[in-house]
Protein backbone atom coordinates (compact mmCIF):
# COMPACT_ATOMS: atom_id res chain seq x y z
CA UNK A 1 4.13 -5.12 9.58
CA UNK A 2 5.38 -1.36 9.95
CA UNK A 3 2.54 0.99 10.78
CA UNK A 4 2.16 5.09 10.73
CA UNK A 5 1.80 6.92 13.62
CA UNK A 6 -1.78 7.94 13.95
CA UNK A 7 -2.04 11.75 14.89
CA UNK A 8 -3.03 12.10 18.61
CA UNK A 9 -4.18 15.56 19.56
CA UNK A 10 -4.11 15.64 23.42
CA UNK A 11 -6.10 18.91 24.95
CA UNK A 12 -3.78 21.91 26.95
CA UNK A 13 -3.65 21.06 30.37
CA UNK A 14 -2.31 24.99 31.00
CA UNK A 15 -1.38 27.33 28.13
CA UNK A 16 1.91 27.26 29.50
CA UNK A 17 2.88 24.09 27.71
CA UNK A 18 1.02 25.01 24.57
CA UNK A 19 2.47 26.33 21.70
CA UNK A 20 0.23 28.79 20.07
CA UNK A 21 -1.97 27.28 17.24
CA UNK A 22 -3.21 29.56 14.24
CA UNK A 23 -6.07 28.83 11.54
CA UNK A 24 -6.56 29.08 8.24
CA UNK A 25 -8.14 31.80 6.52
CA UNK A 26 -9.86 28.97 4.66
CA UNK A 27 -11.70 27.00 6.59
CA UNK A 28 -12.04 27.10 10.60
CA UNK A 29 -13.35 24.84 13.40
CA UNK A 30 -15.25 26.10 15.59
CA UNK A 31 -15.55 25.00 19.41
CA UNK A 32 -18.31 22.61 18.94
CA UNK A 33 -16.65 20.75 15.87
CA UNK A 34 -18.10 22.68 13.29
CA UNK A 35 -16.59 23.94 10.43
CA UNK A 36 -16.96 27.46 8.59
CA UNK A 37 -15.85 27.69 5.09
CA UNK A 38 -14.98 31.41 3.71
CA UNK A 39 -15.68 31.56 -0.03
CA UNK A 40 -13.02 33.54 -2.59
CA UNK A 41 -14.31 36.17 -4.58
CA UNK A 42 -16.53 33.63 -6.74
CA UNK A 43 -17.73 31.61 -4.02
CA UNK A 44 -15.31 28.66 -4.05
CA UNK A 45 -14.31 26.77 -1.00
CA UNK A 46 -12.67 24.22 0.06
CA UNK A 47 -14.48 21.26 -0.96
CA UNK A 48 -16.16 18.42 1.57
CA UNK A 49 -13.67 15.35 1.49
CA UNK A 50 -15.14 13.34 4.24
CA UNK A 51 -17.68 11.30 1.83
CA UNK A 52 -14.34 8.98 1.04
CA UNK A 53 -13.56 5.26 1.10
CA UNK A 54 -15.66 2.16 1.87
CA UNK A 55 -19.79 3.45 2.62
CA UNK A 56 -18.54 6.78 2.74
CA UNK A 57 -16.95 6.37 5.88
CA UNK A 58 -20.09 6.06 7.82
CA UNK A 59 -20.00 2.09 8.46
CA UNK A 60 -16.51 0.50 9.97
CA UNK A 61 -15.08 -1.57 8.14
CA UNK A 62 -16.50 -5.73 8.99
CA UNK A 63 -15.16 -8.54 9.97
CA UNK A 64 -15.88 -11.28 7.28
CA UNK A 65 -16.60 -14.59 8.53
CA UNK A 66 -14.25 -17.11 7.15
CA UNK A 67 -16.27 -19.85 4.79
CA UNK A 68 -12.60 -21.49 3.25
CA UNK A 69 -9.30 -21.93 4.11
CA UNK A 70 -6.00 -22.73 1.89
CA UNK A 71 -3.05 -24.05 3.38
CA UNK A 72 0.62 -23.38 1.71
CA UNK A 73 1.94 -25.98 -0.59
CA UNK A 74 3.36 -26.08 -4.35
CA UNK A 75 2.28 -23.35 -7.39
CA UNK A 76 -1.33 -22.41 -4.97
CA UNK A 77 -2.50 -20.64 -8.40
CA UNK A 78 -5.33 -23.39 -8.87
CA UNK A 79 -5.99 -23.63 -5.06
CA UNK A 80 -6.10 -20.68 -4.45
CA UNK A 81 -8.31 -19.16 -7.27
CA UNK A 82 -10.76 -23.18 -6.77
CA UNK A 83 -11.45 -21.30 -3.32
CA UNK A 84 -12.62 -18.15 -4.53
CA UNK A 85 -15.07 -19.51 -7.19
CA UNK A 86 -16.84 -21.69 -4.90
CA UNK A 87 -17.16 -18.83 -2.35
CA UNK A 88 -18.28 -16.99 -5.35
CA UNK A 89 -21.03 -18.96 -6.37
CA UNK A 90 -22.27 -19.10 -2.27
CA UNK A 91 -25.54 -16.77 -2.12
CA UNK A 92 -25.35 -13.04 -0.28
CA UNK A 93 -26.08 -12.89 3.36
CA UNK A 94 -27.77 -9.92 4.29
CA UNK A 95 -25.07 -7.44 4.42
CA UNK A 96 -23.82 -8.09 0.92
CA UNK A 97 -21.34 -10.80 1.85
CA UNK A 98 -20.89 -14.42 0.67
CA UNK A 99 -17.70 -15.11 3.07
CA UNK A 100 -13.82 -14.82 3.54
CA UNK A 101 -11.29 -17.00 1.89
CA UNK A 102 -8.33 -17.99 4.58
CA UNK A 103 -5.07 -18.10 3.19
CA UNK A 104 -3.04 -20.12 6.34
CA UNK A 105 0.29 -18.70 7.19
CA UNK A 106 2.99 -19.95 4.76
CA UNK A 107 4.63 -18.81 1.16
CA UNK A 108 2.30 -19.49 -1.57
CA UNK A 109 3.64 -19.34 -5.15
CA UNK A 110 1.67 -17.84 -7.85
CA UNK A 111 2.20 -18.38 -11.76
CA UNK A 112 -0.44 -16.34 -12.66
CA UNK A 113 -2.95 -13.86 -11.44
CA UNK A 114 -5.61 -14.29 -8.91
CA UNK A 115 -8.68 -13.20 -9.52
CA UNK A 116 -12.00 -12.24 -7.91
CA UNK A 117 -15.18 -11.26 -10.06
CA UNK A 118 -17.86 -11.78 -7.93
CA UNK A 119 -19.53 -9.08 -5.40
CA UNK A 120 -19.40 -10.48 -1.43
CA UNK A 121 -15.88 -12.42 -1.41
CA UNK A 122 -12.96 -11.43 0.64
CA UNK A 123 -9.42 -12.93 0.02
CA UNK A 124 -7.98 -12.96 3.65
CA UNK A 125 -4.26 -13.80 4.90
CA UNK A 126 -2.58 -14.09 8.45
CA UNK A 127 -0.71 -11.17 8.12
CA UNK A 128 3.26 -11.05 7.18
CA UNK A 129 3.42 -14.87 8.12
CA UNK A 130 0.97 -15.39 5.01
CA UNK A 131 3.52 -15.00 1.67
CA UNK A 132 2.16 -14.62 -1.90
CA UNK A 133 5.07 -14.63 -4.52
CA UNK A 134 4.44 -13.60 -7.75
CA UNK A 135 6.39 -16.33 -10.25
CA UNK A 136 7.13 -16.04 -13.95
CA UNK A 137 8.49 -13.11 -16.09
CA UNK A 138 4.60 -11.70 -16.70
CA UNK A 139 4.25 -8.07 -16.56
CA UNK A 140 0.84 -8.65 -14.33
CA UNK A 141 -1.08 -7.90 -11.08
CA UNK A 142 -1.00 -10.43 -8.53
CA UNK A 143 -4.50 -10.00 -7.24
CA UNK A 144 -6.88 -8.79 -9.92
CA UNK A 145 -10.43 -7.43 -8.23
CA UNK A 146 -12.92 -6.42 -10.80
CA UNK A 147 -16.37 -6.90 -11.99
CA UNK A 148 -17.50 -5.63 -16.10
CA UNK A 149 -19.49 -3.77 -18.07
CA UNK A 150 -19.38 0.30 -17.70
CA UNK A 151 -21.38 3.15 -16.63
CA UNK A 152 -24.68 3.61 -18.51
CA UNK A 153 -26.85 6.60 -19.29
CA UNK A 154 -30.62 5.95 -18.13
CA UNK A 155 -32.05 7.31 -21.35
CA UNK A 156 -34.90 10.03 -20.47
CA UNK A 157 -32.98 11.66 -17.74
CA UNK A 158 -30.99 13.79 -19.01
CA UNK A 159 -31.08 17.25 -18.00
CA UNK A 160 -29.04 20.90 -18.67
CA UNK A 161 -27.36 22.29 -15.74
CA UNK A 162 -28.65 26.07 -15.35
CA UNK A 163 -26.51 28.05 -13.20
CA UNK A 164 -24.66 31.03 -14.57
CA UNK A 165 -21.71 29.46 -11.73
CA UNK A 166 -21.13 26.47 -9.98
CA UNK A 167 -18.34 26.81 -7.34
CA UNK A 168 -16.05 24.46 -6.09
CA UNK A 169 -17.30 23.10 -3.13
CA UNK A 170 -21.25 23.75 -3.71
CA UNK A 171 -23.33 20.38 -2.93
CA UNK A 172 -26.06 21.53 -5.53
CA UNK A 173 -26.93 22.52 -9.22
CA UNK A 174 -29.98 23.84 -10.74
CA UNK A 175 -31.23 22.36 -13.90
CA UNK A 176 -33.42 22.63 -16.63
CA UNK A 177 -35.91 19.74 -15.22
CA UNK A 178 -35.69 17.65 -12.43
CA UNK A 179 -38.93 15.55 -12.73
CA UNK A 180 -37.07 12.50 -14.07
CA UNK A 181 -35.27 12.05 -11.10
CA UNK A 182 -35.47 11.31 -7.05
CA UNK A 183 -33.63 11.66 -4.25
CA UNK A 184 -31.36 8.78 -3.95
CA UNK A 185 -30.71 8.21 -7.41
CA UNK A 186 -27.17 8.06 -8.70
CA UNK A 187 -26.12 9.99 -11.23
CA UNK A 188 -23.36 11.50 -13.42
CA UNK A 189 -22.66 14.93 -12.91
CA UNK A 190 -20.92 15.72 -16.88
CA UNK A 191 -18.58 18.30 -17.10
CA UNK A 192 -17.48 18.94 -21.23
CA UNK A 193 -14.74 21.18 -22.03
CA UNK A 194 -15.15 24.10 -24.51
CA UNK A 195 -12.36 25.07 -26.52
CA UNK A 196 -12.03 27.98 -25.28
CA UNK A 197 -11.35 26.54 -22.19
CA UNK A 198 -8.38 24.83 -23.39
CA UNK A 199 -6.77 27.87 -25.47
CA UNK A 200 -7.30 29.74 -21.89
CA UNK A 201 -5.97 27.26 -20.03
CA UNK A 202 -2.91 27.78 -22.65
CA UNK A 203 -2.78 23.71 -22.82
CA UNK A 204 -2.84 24.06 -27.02
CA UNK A 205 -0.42 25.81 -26.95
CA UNK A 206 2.26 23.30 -24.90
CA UNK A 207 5.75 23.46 -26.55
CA UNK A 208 6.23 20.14 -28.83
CA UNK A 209 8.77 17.32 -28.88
CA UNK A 210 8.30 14.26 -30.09
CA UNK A 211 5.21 12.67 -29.07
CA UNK A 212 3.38 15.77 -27.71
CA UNK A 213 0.10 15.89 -27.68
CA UNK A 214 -2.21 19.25 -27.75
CA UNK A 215 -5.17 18.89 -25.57
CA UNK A 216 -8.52 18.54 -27.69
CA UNK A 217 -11.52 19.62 -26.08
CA UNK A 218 -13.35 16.89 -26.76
CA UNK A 219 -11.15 14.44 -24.92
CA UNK A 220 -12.10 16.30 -22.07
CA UNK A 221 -15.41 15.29 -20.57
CA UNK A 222 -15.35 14.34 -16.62
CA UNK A 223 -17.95 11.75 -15.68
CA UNK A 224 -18.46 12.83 -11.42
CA UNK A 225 -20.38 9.66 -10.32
CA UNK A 226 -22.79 11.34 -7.22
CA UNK A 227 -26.30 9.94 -5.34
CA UNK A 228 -29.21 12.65 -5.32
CA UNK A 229 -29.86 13.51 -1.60
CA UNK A 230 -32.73 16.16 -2.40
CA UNK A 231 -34.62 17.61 -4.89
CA UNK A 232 -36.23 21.19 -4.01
CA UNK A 233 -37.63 22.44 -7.46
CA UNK A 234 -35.39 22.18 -9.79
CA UNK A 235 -32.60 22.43 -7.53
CA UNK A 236 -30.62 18.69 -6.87
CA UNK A 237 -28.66 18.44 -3.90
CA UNK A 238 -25.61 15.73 -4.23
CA UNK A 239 -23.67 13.64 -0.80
CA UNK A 240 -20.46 15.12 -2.39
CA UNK A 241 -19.42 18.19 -3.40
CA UNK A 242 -18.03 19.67 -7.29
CA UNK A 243 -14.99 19.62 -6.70
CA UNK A 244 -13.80 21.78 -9.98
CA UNK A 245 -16.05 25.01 -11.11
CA UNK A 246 -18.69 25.36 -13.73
CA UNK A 247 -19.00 28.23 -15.77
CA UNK A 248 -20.82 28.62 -19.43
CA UNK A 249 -18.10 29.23 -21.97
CA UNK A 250 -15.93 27.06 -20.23
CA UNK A 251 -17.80 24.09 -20.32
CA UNK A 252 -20.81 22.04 -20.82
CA UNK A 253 -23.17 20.77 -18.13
CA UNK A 254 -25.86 18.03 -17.46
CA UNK A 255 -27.03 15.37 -14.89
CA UNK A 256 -28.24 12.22 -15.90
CA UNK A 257 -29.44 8.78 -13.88
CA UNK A 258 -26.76 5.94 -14.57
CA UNK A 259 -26.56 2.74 -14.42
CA UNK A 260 -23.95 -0.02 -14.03
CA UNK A 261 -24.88 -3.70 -14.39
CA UNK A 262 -21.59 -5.08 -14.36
CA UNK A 263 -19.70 -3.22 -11.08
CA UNK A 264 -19.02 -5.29 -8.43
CA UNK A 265 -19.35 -4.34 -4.54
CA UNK A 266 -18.13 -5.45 -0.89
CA UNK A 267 -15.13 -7.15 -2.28
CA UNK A 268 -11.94 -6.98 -0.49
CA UNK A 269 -7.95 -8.24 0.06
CA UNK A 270 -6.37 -7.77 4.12
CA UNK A 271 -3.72 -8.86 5.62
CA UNK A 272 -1.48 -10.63 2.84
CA UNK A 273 2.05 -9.97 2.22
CA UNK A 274 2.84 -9.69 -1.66
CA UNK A 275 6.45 -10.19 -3.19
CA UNK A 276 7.74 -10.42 -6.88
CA UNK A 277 10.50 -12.65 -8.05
CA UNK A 278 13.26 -11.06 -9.94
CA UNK A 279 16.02 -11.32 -11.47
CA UNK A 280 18.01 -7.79 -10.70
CA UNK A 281 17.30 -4.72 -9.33
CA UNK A 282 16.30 -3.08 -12.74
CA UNK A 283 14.42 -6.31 -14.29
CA UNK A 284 10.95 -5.71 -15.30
CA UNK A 285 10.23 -9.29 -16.82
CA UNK A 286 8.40 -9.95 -13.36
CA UNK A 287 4.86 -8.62 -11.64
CA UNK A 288 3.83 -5.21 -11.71
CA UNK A 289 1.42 -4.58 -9.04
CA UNK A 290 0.28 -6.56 -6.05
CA UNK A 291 -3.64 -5.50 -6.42
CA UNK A 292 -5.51 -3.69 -8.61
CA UNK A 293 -9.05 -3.04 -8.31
CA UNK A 294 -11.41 -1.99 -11.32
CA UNK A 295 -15.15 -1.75 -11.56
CA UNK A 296 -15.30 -1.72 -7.92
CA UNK A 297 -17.49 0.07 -5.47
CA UNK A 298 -17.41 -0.28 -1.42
CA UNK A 299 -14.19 -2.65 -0.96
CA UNK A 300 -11.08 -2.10 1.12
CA UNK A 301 -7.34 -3.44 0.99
CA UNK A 302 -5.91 -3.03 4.12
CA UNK A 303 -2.76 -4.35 6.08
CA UNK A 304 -1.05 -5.48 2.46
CA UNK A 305 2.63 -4.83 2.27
CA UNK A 306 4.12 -5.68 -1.20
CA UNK A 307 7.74 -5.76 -1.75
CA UNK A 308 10.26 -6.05 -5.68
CA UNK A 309 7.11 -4.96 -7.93
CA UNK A 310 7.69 -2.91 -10.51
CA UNK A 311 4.77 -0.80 -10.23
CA UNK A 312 3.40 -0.88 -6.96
CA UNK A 313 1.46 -1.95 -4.27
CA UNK A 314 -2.17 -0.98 -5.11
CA UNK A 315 -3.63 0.19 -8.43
CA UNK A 316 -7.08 1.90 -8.13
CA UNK A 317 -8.57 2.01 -11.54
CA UNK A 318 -10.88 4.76 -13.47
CA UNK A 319 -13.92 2.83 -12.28
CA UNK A 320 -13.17 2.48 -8.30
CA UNK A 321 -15.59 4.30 -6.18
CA UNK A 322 -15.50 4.18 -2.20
CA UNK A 323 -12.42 1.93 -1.93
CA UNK A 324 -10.51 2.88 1.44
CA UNK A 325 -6.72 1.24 1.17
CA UNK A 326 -5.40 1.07 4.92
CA UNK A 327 -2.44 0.42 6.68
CA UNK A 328 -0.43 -1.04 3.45
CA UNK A 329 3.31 -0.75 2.53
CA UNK A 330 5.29 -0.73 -0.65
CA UNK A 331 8.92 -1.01 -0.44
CA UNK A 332 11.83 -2.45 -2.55
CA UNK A 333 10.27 -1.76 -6.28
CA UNK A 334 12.34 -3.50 -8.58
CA UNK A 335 12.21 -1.65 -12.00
CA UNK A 336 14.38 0.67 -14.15
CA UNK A 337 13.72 4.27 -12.63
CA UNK A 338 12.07 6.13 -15.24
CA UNK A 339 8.32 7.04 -16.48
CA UNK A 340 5.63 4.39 -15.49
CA UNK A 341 7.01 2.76 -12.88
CA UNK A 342 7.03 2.74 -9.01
CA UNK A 343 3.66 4.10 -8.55
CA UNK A 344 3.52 3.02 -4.88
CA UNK A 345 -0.33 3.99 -4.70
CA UNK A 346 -2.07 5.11 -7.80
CA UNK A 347 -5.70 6.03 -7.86
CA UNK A 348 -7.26 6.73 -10.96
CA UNK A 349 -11.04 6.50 -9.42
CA UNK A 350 -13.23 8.52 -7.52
CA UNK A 351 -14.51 8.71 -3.72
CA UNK A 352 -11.68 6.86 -2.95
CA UNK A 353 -9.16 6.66 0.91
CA UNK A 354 -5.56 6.03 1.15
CA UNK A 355 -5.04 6.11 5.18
CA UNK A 356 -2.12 5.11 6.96
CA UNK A 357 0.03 3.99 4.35
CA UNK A 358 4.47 3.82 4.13
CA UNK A 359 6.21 3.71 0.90
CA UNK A 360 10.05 3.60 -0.03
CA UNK A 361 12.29 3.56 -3.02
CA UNK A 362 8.96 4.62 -5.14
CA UNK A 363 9.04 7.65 -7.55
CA UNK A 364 4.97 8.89 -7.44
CA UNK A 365 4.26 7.39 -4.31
CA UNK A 366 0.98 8.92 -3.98
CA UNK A 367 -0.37 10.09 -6.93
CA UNK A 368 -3.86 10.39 -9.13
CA UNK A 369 -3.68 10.19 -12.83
CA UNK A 370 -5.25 11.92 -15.99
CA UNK A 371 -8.61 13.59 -15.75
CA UNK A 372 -9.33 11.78 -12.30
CA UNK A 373 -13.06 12.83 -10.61
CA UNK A 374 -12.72 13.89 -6.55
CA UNK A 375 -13.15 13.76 -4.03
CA UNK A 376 -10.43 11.82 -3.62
CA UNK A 377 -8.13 11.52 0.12
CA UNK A 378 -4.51 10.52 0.82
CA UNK A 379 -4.69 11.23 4.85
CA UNK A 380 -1.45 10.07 7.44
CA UNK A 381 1.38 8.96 5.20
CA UNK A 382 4.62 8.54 4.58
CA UNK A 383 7.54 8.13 1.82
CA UNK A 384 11.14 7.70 2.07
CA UNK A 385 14.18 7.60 -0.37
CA UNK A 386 12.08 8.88 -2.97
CA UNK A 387 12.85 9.38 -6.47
CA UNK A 388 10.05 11.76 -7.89
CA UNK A 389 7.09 13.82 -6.30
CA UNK A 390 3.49 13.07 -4.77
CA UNK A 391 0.65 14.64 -6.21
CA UNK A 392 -1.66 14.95 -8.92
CA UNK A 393 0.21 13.27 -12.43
CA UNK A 394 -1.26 14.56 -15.67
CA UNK A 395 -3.98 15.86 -17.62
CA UNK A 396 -6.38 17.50 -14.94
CA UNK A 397 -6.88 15.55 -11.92
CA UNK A 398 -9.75 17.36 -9.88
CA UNK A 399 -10.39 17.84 -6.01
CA UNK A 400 -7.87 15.59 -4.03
CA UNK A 401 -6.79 16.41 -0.16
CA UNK A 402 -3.31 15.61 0.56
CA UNK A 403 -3.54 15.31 4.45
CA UNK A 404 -0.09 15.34 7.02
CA UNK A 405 1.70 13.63 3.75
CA UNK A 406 5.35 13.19 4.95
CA UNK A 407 8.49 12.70 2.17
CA UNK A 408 11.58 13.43 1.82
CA UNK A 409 11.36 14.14 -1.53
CA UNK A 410 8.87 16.74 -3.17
CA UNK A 411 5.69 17.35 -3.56
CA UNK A 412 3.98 19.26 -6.36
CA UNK A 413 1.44 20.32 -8.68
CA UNK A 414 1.83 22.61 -11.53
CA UNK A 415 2.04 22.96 -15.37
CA UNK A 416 4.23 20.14 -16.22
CA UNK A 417 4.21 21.30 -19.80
CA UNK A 418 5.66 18.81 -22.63
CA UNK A 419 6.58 15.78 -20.19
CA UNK A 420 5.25 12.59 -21.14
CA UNK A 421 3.20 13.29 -24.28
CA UNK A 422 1.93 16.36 -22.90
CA UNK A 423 0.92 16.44 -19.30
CA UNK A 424 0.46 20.11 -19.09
CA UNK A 425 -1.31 20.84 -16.43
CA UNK A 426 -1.77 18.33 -13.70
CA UNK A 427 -4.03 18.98 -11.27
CA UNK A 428 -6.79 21.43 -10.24
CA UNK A 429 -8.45 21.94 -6.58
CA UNK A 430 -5.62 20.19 -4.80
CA UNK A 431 -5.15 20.95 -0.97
CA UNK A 432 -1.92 20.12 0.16
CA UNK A 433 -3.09 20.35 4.41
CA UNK A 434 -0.38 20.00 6.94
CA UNK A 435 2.25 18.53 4.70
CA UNK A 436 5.92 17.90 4.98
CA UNK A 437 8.26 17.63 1.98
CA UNK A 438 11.89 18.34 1.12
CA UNK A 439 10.76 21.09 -1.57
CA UNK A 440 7.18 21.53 -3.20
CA UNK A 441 6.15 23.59 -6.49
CA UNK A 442 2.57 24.40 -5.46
CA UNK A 443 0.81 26.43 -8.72
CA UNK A 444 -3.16 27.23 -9.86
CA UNK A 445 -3.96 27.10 -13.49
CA UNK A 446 -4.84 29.89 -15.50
CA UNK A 447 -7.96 29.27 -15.24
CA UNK A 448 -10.28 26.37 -13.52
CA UNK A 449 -9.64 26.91 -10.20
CA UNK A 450 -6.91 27.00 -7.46
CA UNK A 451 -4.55 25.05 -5.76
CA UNK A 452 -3.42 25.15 -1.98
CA UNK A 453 -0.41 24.61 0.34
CA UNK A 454 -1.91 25.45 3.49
CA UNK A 455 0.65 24.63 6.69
CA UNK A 456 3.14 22.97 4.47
CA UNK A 457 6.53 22.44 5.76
CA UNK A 458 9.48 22.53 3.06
CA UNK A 459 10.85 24.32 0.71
CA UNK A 460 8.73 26.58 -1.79
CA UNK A 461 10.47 25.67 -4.77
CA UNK A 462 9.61 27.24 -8.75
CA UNK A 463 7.53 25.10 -10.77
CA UNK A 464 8.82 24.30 -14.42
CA UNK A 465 7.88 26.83 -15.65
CA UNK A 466 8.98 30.48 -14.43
CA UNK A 467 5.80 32.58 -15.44
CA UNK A 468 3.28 30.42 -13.95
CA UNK A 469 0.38 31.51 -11.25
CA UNK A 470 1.25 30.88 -7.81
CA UNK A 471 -0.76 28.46 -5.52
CA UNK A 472 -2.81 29.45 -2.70
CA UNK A 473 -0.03 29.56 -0.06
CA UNK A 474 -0.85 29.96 3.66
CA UNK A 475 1.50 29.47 6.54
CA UNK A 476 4.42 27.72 5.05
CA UNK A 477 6.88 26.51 8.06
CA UNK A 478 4.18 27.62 10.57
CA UNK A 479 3.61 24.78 13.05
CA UNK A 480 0.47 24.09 15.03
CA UNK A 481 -1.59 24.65 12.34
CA UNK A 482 -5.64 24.12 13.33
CA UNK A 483 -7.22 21.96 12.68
CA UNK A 484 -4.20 19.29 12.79
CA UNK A 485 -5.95 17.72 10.09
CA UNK A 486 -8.53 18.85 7.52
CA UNK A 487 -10.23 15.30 6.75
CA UNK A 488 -10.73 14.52 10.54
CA UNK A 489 -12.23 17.79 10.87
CA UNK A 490 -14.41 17.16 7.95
CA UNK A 491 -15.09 13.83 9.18
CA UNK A 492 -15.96 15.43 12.80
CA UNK A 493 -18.33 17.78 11.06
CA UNK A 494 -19.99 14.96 9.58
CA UNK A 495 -21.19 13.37 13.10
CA UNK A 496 -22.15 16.75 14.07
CA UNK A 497 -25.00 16.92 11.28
CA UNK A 498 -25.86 13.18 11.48
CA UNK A 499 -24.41 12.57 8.21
């Protein structure tokens, strides 16, 4: 299985054989691993992304001990999916595990989907040698991971945010009453657009075709899943940052406990190699994507490569929280090349880690969709022969870091106006940190918040759009930028304050 390069920094032995590093105005590390954010005129920074991925990136990843084992033969559909109920119905051990299923090296055909439902089970292969083909003309995932039900309001809880401002990056709000709630509670920070918020942001006013939709402010409402660390007062302090800006006029605000019966938790797919059949290079009667987690929080995929989907490798849904995807590949796609296809690595969720990942022949090869709640972290990969850009999609995606992202194609976000049935604009707090792309539209909204390209290297290309506002744009071409990466800083940072 290909790999990416992991970044190595290796110290100066003499300053004679270093080139000179520079910092950004941004955010800078200090000798001792620290890191000191300087705030815009409003007090926005650079928000935290180092709360990411399975646990939040404080506990490594385990080794599952293996409780079945399937061995190659005819359609392994039944076999296959016998082997994850029973592990299903085993109790929890301690750590929130009930055991790994073994898939033995060979090809195993699959007529259907595979599915896993059940918190504790991990579906585990021997690497390349293990071979799950996707049969059948079914426009389906492969491997489906997902438990039910949806978030809930706790009723009782709710409370007004207070604060004249919230800026990007600030771990706490003030609200109206804080004595329904304790530290370590999880709750939903709400954000509700206004309408004036939308006729500012200019998105009902997006030039019509056929199909275009105006944004409405009331399909805009961001549900920021976040666990109370403190509670001083009224004051509640969160484990991740807001990641877009709050301001009255703008927008509504309130925190309220949640619930979620039906979520499912340590779950988990490693070290398979997925392939669709097809029947030509543009066919789409055949499987979409090789997994697709929903209504999952604290799983991993890792060391999947999927090859001849028509979507892509792995699907993150709304409902994903703390899912860290590592070391995959998704090559080959086998689709017409057009809108909704060859999504390499889609993330739709929240708190979520793509590390170490290689795509090819994809369009949006690393991408977030509509009205998707950061942080979210693409850190360390790569995309070849690509066919459209990386970034944030549609409709508002908020607070993702786009970390040493290498293409040969473009990356962008902007104002994407009438495409689709109205993307407009797509994205909002993205950081685009050490990047390198053939050509890159980087642009902040007209109001919301900003966008970055900090130490991208490319070409600074126009957005759609000729009268939009630029991005925040800081040492494009420059090399040694410091630090070499943002997340590892962040991450660095965290050990530093025990977090």
């Amino acid at each position: 299985m290909y790999k990416v390069l992991s970044i190595v920094l290796f110290p100066c032995i003499s300053a004679a054989f270093c080139l000179p590093q520079w910092r950004s105005k941004y955010v800078e590390q200090q000798p001792d691993g620290s890191l000191v954010y300087h705030p815009d005129e409003q007090g926005n920074i650079l928000p935290d992304f180092s709360k990411v991925g399975y646990k939040t990136g404080n506990v490594a990843i385990p080794d599952v001990a293996v409780v079945k084992t399937v061995t190659p033969g005819a359609d392994a559909t039944q076999r296959i999916q016998q082997a994850i109920d029973e592990v299903s119905a085993m109790p929890l051990n301690q750590n929130g595990f009930r055991g790994a299923v073994l898939l033995k090296k060979g090809v195993y055909p699959v007529s259907g989907s595979i599915y896993i439902s059940t918190s504790g089970v991990v579906l585990r292969g021997e690497g390349d040698a293990t071979i799950l083909v996707a049969k059948g003309s079914d426009k389906r995932a492969l491997i489906q991971v997902s438990g039910n039900g949806n978030v809930k309001e706790v009723k009782g809880t709710r409370t007004e945010v207070t604060d004249s401002y919230v800026p990007a990056g600030s771990f706490t709000v003030t609200v109206a009453s804080a004595k329904n709630l304790k530290a370590g509670d999880p709750i939903i920070l709400e954000w509700g657009a206004t309408q004036k918020w939308i006729e500012d942001l200019k998105m009902d006013k997006i030039i019509e075709r056929q199909g275009t939709r105006q944004w409405q402010a009331k399909d805009y409402r961001f549900l920021f899943q976040r666990k109370i660390v403190k509670i001083e007062g009224n004051k509640i302090m969160m484990e991740n940052p807001v990641v877009m800006e709050m301001q009255p006029g703008y927008n509504t605000a309130s925190v309220y406990k949640y619930s979620f019966d039906g979520r499912i938790e340590h779950t988990a797919v490693e070290n398979l190699r997925c392939e669709s059949e097809f029947s030509s290079d543009t066919a789409e009667d055949h499987s979409w994507t090789a997994v697709q987690f929903n209504k999952v929080e604290n799983g991993w995929i890792r060391n999947v490569s999927a090859r001849y989907f028509a979507f892509g490798c792995v699907n993150l849904g709304k409902l994903s929280k703390n899912i860290s995807v590592l070391d995959c590949i998704c090559t080959d796609h086998k689709s017409v090349i057009t809108g909704g296809r060859r999504y390499s690595f889609n993330n739709d969720g929240q708190q979520n880690l793509f590390m170490n990942c290689i795509a090819r022949d994809g369009r949006h090869d690393y991408v977030t969709g509509a009205q998707t709640c950061g942080p979210n972290v693409f850190y360390n990969c790569a995309a070849s022969v690509t066919h459209s850009d990386i970034g944030p999609h549609h409709r508002w995606s908020m607070g993702a870091l786009y970390d040493n992202i290498i293409t040969d194609g473009e990356m962008n976000v902007r104002d994407r106006g009438n495409w689709g049935s109205g993307h407009g604009w797509a994205g909002v707090n993205q950081v685009f940190w050490n990047c390198t792309a053939g050509k890159a539209a980087v642009e902040s909204p007209w109001v919301g918040g900003k966008n970055y390209a900090i130490g991208l290297k490319g070409e600074k290309v126009p957005g759609r759009f000729p009268n939009r506002p630029d991005g925040e744009w800081e040492g494009q071409n420059q090399k040694e930028l410091y630090p070499a990466s943002l997340y590892m800083a962040q991450m660095k940072a965290r050990t530093l304050k025990g977090m």
